[in-house]
N, C-alpha and C. Protein backbone atom coordinates (compact mmCIF):
# COMPACT_ATOMS: atom_id res chain seq x y z
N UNK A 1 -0.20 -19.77 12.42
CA UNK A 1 0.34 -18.43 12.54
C UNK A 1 0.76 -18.22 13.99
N UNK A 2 2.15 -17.29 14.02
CA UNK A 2 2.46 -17.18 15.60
C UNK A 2 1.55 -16.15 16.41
N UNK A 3 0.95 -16.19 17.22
CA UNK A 3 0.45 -15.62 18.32
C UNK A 3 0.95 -14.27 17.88
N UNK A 4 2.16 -14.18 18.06
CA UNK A 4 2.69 -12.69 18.03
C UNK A 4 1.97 -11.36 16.53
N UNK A 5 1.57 -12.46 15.43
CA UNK A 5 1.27 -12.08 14.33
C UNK A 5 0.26 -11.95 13.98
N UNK A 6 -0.74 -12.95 14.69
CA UNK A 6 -2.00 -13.04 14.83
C UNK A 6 -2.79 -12.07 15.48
N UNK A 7 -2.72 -11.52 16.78
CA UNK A 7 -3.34 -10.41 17.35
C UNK A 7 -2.84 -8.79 16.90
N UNK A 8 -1.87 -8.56 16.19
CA UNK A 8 -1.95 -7.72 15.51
C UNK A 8 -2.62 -7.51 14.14
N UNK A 9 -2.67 -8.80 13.37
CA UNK A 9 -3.39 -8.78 11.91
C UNK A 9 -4.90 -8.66 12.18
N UNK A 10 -5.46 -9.43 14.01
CA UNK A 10 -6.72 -9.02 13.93
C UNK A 10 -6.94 -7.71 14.21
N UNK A 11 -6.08 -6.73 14.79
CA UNK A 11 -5.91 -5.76 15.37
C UNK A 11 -6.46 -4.86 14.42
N UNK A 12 -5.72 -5.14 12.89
CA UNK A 12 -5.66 -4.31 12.02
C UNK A 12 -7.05 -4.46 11.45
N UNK A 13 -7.41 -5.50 10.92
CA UNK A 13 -8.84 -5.50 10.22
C UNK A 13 -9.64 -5.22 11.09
N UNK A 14 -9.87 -5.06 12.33
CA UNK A 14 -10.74 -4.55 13.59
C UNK A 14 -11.28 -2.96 12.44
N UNK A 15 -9.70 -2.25 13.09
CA UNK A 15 -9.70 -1.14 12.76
C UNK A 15 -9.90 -0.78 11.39
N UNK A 16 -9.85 -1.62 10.64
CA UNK A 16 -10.49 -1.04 9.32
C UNK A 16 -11.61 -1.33 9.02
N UNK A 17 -12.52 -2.10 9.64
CA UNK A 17 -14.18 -2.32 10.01
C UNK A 17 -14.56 -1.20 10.14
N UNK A 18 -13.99 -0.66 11.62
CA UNK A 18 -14.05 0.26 12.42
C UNK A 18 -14.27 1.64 11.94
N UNK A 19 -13.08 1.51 10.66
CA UNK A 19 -13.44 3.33 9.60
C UNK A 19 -14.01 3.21 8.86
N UNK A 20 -14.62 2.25 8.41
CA UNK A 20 -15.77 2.45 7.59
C UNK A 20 -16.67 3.37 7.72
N UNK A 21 -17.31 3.19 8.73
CA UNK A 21 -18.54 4.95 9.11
C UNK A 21 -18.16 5.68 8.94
N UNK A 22 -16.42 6.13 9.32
CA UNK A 22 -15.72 7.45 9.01
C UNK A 22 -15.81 7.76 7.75
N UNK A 23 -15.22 6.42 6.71
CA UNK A 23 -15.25 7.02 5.18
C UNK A 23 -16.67 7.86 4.77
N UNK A 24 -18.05 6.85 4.96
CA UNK A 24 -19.34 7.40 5.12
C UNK A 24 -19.50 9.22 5.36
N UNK A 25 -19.16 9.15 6.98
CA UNK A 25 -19.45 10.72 7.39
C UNK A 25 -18.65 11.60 6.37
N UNK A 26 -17.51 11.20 5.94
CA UNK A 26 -16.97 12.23 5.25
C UNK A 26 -17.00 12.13 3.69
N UNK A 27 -18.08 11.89 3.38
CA UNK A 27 -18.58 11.94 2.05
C UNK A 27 -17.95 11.58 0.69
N UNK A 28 -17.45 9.95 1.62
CA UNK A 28 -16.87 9.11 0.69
C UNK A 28 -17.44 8.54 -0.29
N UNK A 29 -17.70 8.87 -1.76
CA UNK A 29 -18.24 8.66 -2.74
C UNK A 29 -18.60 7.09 -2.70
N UNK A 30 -17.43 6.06 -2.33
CA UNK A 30 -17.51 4.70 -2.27
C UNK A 30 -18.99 4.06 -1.38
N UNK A 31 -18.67 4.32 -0.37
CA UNK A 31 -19.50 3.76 0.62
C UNK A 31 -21.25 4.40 0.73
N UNK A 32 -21.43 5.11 -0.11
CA UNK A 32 -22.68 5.69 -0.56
C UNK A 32 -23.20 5.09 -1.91
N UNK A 33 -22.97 4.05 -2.11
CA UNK A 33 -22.85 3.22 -3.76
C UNK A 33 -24.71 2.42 -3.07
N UNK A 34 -25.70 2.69 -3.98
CA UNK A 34 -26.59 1.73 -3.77
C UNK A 34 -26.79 0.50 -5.02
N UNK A 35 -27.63 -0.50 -4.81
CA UNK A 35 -27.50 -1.10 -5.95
C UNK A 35 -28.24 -0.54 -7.03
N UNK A 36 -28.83 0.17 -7.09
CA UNK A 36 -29.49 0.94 -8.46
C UNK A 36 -28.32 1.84 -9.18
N UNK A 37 -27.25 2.16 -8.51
CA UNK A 37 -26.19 3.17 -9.33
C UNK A 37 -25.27 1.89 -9.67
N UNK A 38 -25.54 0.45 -9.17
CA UNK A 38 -24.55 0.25 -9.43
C UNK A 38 -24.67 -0.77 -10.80
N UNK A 39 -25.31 -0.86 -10.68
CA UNK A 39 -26.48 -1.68 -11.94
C UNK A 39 -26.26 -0.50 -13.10
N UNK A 40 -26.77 0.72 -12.66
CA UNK A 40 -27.28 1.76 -13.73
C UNK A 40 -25.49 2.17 -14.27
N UNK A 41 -24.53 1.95 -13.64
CA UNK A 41 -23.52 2.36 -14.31
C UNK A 41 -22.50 1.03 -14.40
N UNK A 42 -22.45 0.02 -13.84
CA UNK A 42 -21.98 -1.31 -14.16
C UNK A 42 -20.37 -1.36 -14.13
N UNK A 43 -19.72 -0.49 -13.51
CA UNK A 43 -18.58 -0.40 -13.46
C UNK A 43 -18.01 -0.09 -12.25
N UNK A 44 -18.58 -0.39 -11.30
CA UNK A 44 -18.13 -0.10 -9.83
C UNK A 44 -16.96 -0.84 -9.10
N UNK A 45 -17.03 -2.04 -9.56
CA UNK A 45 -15.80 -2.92 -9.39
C UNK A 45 -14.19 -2.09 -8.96
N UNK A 46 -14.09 -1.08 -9.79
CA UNK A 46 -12.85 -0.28 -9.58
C UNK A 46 -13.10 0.07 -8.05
N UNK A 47 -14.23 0.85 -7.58
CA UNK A 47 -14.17 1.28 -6.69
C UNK A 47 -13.69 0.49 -5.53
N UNK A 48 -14.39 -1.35 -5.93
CA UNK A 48 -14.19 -2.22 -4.30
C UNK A 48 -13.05 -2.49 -4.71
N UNK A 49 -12.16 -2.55 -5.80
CA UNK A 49 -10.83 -3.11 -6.00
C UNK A 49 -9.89 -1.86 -5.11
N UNK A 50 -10.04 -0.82 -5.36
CA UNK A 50 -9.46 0.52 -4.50
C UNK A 50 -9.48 0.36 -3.50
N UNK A 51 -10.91 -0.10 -2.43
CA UNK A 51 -10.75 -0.46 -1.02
C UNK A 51 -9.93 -1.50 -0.58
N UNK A 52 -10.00 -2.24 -1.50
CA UNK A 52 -9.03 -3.94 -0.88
C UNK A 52 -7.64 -3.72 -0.92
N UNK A 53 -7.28 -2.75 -2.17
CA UNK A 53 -5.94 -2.62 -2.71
C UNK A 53 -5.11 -2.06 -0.68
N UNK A 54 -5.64 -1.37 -0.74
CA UNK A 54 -4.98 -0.93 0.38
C UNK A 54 -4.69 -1.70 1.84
N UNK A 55 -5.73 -2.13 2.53
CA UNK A 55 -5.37 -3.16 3.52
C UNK A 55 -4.54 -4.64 2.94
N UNK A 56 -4.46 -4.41 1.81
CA UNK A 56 -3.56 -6.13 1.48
C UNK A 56 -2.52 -5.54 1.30
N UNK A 57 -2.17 -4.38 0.75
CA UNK A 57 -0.48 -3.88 0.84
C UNK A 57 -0.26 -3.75 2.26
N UNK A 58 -0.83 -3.50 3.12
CA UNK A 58 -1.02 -3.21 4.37
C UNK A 58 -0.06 -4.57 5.13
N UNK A 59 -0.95 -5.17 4.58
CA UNK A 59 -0.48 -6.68 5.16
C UNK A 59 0.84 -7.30 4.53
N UNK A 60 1.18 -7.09 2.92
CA UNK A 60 2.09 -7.20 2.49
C UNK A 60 3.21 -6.70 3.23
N UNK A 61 3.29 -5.33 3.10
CA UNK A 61 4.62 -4.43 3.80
C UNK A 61 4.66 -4.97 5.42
N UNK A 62 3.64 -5.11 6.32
CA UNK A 62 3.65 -6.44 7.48
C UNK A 62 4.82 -7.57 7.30
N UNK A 63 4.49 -8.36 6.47
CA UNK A 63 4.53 -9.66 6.19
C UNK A 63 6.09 -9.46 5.77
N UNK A 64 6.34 -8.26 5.11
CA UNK A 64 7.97 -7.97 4.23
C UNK A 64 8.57 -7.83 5.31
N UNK A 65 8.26 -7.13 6.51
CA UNK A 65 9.45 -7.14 7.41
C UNK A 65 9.50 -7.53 8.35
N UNK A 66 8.47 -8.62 8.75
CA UNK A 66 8.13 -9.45 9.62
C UNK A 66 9.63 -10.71 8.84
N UNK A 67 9.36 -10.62 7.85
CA UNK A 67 10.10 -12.11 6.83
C UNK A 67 11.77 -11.58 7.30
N UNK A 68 11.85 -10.28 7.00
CA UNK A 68 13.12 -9.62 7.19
C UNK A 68 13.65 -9.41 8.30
N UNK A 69 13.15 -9.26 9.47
CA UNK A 69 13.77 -9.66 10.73
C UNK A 69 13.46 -10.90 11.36
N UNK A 70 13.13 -11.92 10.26
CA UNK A 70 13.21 -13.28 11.25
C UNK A 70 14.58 -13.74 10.14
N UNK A 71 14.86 -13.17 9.13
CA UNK A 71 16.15 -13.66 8.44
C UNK A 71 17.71 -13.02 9.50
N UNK A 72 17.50 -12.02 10.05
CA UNK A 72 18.12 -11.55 11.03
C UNK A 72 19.59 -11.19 9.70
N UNK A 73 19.11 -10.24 9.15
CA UNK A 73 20.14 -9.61 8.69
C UNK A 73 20.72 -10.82 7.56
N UNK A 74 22.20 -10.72 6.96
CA UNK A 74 22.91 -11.26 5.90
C UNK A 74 22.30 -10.85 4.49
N UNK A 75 22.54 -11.12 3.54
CA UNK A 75 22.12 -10.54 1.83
C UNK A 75 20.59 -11.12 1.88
N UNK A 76 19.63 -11.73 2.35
CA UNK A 76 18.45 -12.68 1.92
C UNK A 76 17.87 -11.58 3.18
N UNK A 77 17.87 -11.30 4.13
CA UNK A 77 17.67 -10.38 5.16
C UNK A 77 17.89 -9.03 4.68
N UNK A 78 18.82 -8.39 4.50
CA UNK A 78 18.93 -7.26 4.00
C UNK A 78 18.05 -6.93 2.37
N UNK A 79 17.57 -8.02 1.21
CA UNK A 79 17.22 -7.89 0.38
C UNK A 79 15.39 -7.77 0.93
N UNK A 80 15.51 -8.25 1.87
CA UNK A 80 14.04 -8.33 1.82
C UNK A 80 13.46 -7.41 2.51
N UNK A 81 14.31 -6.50 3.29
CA UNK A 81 14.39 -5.25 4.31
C UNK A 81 14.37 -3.94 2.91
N UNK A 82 15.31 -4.69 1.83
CA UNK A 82 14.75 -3.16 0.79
C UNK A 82 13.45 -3.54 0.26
N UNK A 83 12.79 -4.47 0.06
CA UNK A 83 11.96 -4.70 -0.21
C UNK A 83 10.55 -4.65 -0.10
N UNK A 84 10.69 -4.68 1.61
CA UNK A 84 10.06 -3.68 2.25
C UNK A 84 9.95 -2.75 2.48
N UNK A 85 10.84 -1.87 2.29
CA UNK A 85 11.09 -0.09 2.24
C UNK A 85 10.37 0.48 0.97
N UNK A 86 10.96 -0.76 -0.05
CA UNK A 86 9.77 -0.42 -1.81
C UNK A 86 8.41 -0.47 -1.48
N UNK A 87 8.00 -1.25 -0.53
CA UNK A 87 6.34 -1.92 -0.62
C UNK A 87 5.45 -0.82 0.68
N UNK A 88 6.73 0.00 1.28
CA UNK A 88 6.33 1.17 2.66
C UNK A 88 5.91 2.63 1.41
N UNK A 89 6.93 2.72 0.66
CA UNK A 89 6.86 3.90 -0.20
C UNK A 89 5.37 3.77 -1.17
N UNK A 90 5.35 2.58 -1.55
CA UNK A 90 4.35 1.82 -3.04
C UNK A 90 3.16 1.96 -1.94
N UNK A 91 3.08 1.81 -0.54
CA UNK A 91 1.63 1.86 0.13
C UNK A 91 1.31 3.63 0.41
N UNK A 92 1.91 4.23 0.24
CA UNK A 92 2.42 5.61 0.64
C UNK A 92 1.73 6.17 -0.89
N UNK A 93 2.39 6.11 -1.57
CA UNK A 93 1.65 6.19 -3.46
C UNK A 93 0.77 6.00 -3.44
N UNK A 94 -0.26 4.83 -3.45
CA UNK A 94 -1.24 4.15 -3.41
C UNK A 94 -2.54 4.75 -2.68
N UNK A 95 -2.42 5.20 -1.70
CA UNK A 95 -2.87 5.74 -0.50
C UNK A 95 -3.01 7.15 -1.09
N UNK A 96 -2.14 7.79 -1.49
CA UNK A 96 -2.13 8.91 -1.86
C UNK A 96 -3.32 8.95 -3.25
N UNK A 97 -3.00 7.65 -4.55
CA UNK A 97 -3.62 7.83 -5.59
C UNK A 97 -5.16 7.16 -5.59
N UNK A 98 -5.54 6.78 -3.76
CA UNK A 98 -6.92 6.31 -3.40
C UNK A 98 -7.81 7.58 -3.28
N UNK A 99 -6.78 8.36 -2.46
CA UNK A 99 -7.59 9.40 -1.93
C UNK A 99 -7.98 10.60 -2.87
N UNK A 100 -7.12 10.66 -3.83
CA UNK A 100 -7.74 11.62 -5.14
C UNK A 100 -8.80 11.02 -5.80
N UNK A 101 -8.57 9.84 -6.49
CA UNK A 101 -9.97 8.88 -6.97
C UNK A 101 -10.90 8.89 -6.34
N UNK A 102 -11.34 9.03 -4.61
CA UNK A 102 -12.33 9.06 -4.07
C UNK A 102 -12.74 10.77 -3.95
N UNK A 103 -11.76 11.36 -3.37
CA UNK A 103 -12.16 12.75 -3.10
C UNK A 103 -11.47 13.94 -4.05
N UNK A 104 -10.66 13.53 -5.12
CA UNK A 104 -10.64 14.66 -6.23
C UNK A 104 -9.27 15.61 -5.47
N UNK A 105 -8.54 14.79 -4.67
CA UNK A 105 -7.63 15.76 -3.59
C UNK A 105 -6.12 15.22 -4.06
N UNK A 106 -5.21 16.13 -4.59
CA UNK A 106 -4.03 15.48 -4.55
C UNK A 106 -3.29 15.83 -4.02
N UNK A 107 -2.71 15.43 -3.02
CA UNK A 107 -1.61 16.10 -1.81
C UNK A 107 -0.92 16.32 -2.00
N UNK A 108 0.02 15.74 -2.94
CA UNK A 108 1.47 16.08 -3.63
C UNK A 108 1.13 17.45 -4.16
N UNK A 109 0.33 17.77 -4.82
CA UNK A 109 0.03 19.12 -5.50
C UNK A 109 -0.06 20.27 -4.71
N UNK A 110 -1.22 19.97 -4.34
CA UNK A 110 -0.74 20.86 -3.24
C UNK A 110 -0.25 20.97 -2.70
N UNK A 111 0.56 20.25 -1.88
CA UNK A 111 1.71 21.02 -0.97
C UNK A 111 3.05 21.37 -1.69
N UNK A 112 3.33 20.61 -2.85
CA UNK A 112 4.56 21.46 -3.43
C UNK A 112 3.98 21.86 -5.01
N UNK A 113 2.60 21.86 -5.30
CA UNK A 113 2.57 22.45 -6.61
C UNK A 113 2.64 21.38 -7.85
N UNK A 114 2.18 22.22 -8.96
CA UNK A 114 2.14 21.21 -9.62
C UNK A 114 3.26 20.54 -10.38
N UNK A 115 4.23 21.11 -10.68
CA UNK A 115 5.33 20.24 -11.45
C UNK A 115 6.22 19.99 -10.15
N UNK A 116 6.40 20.09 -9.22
CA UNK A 116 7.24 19.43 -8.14
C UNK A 116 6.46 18.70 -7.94
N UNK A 117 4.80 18.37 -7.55
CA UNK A 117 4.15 17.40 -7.55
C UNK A 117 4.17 16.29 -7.89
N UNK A 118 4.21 16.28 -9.36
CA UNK A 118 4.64 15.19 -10.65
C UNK A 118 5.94 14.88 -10.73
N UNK A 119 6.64 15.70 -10.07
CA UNK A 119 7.86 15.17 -9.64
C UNK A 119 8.35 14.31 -9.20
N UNK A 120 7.62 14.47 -7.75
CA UNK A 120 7.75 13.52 -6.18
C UNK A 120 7.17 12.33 -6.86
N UNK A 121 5.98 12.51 -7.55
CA UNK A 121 4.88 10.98 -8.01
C UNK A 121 6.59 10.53 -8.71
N UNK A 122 7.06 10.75 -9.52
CA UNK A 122 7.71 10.03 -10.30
C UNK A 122 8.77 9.69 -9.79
N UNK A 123 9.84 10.29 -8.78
CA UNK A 123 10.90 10.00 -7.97
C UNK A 123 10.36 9.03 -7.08
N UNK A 124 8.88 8.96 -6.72
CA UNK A 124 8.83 7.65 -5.39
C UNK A 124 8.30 6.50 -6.26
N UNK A 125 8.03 6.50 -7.82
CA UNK A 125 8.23 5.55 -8.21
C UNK A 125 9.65 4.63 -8.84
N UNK A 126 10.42 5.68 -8.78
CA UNK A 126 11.82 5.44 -8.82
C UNK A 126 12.28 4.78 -8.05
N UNK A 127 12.29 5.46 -6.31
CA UNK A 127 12.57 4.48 -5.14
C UNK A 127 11.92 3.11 -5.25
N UNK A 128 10.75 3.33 -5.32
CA UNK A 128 9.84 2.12 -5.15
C UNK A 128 10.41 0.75 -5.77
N UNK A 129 10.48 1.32 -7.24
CA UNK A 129 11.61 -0.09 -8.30
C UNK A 129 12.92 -0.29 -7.76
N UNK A 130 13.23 1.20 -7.64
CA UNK A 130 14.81 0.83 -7.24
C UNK A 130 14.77 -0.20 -6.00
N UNK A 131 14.36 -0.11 -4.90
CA UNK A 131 14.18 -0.67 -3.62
C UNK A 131 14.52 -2.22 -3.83
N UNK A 132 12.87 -2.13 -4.36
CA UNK A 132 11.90 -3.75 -4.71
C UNK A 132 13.48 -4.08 -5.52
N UNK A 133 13.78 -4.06 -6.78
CA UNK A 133 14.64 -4.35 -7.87
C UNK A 133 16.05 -4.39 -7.24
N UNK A 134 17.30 -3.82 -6.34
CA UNK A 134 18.18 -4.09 -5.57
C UNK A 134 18.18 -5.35 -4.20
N UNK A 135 16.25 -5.15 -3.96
CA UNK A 135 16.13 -6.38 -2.46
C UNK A 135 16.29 -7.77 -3.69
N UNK A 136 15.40 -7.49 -4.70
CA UNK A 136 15.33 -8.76 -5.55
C UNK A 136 16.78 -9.24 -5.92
N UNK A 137 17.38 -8.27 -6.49
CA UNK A 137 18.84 -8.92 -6.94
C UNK A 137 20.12 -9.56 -5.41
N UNK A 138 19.37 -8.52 -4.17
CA UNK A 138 20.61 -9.31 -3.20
C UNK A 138 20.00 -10.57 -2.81
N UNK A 139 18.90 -10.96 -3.21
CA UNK A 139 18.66 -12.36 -2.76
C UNK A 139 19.10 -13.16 -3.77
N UNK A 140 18.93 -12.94 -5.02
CA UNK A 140 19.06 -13.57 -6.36
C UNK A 140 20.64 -13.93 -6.00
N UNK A 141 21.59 -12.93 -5.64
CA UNK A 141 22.76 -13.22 -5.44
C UNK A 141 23.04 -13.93 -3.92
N UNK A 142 22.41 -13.94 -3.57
CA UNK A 142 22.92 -14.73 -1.93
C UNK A 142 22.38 -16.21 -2.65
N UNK A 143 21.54 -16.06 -3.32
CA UNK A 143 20.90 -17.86 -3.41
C UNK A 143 21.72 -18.56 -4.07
N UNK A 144 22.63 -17.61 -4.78
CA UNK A 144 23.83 -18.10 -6.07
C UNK A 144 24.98 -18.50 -5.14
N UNK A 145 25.11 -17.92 -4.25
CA UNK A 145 26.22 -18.05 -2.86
C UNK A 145 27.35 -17.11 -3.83
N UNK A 146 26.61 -15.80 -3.87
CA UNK A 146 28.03 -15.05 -4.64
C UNK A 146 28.20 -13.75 -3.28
């Protein structure tokens, strides 16, 4: 791995060591899990899959436009630049549908209510495909040499 990529990726898992206590103090249902609840209800798995989900998109959407400016632009560059814009929005969602599962909070709702809420959820899954699904096809077509 280049140097350049490396002290930022440790950078990042530092800092997500690092909030762990935070999730704790603020009465993050997750990180208060002992093994007797977890035994007694046997389904906790969702919860550590929720924590991981997020720092690996983390690294994904990294990795998407790290790939996309070493292609330096053309259709295989530009496809992978929307691609990353899908995987910026999809960590943005995600993030959003962590923090209700843990704390019962949905931001979209509240701030524009509830059917503009369900709105936005469904228009940024729109972008999200659209993005991902246009980066996929300009590479599909650059590899064809069309």
């Amino acid at each position: 791995m280049k140097k350049s990529v490396l002290i930022p990726s440790i950078l990042l898992i530092f800092i997500i060591f690092l909030g762990l206590p935070i999730f704790a103090q603020v009465n993050c249902s997750l990180l208060q899990v002992n093994n007797a609840s977890v035994a007694a209800e046997g389904h906790k798995i969702s919860y550590w899959s929720g924590v991981m989900e997020l720092p690996f998109l983390l690294i994904s959407v990294f990795f998407a436009f790290a790939t996309a400016r070493a292609l330096k632009g053309g259709r295989f560059g530009k496809g992978m630049n929307l691609i990353a814009w899908g995987f910026v929005v999809m960590a943005i969602g995600h993030l959003h549908m962590q923090i209700e599962h843990f704390y019962g909070y949905n931001i979209f709702k509240s701030l524009i209510g509830e059917t503009l809420g369900t709105l936005a959820w469904f228009i940024a899954l729109i972008i999200t495909w659209g993005f991902s699904g246009l980066g996929f096809y300009s590479i599909l077509k650059s590899s064809r040499g069309k």
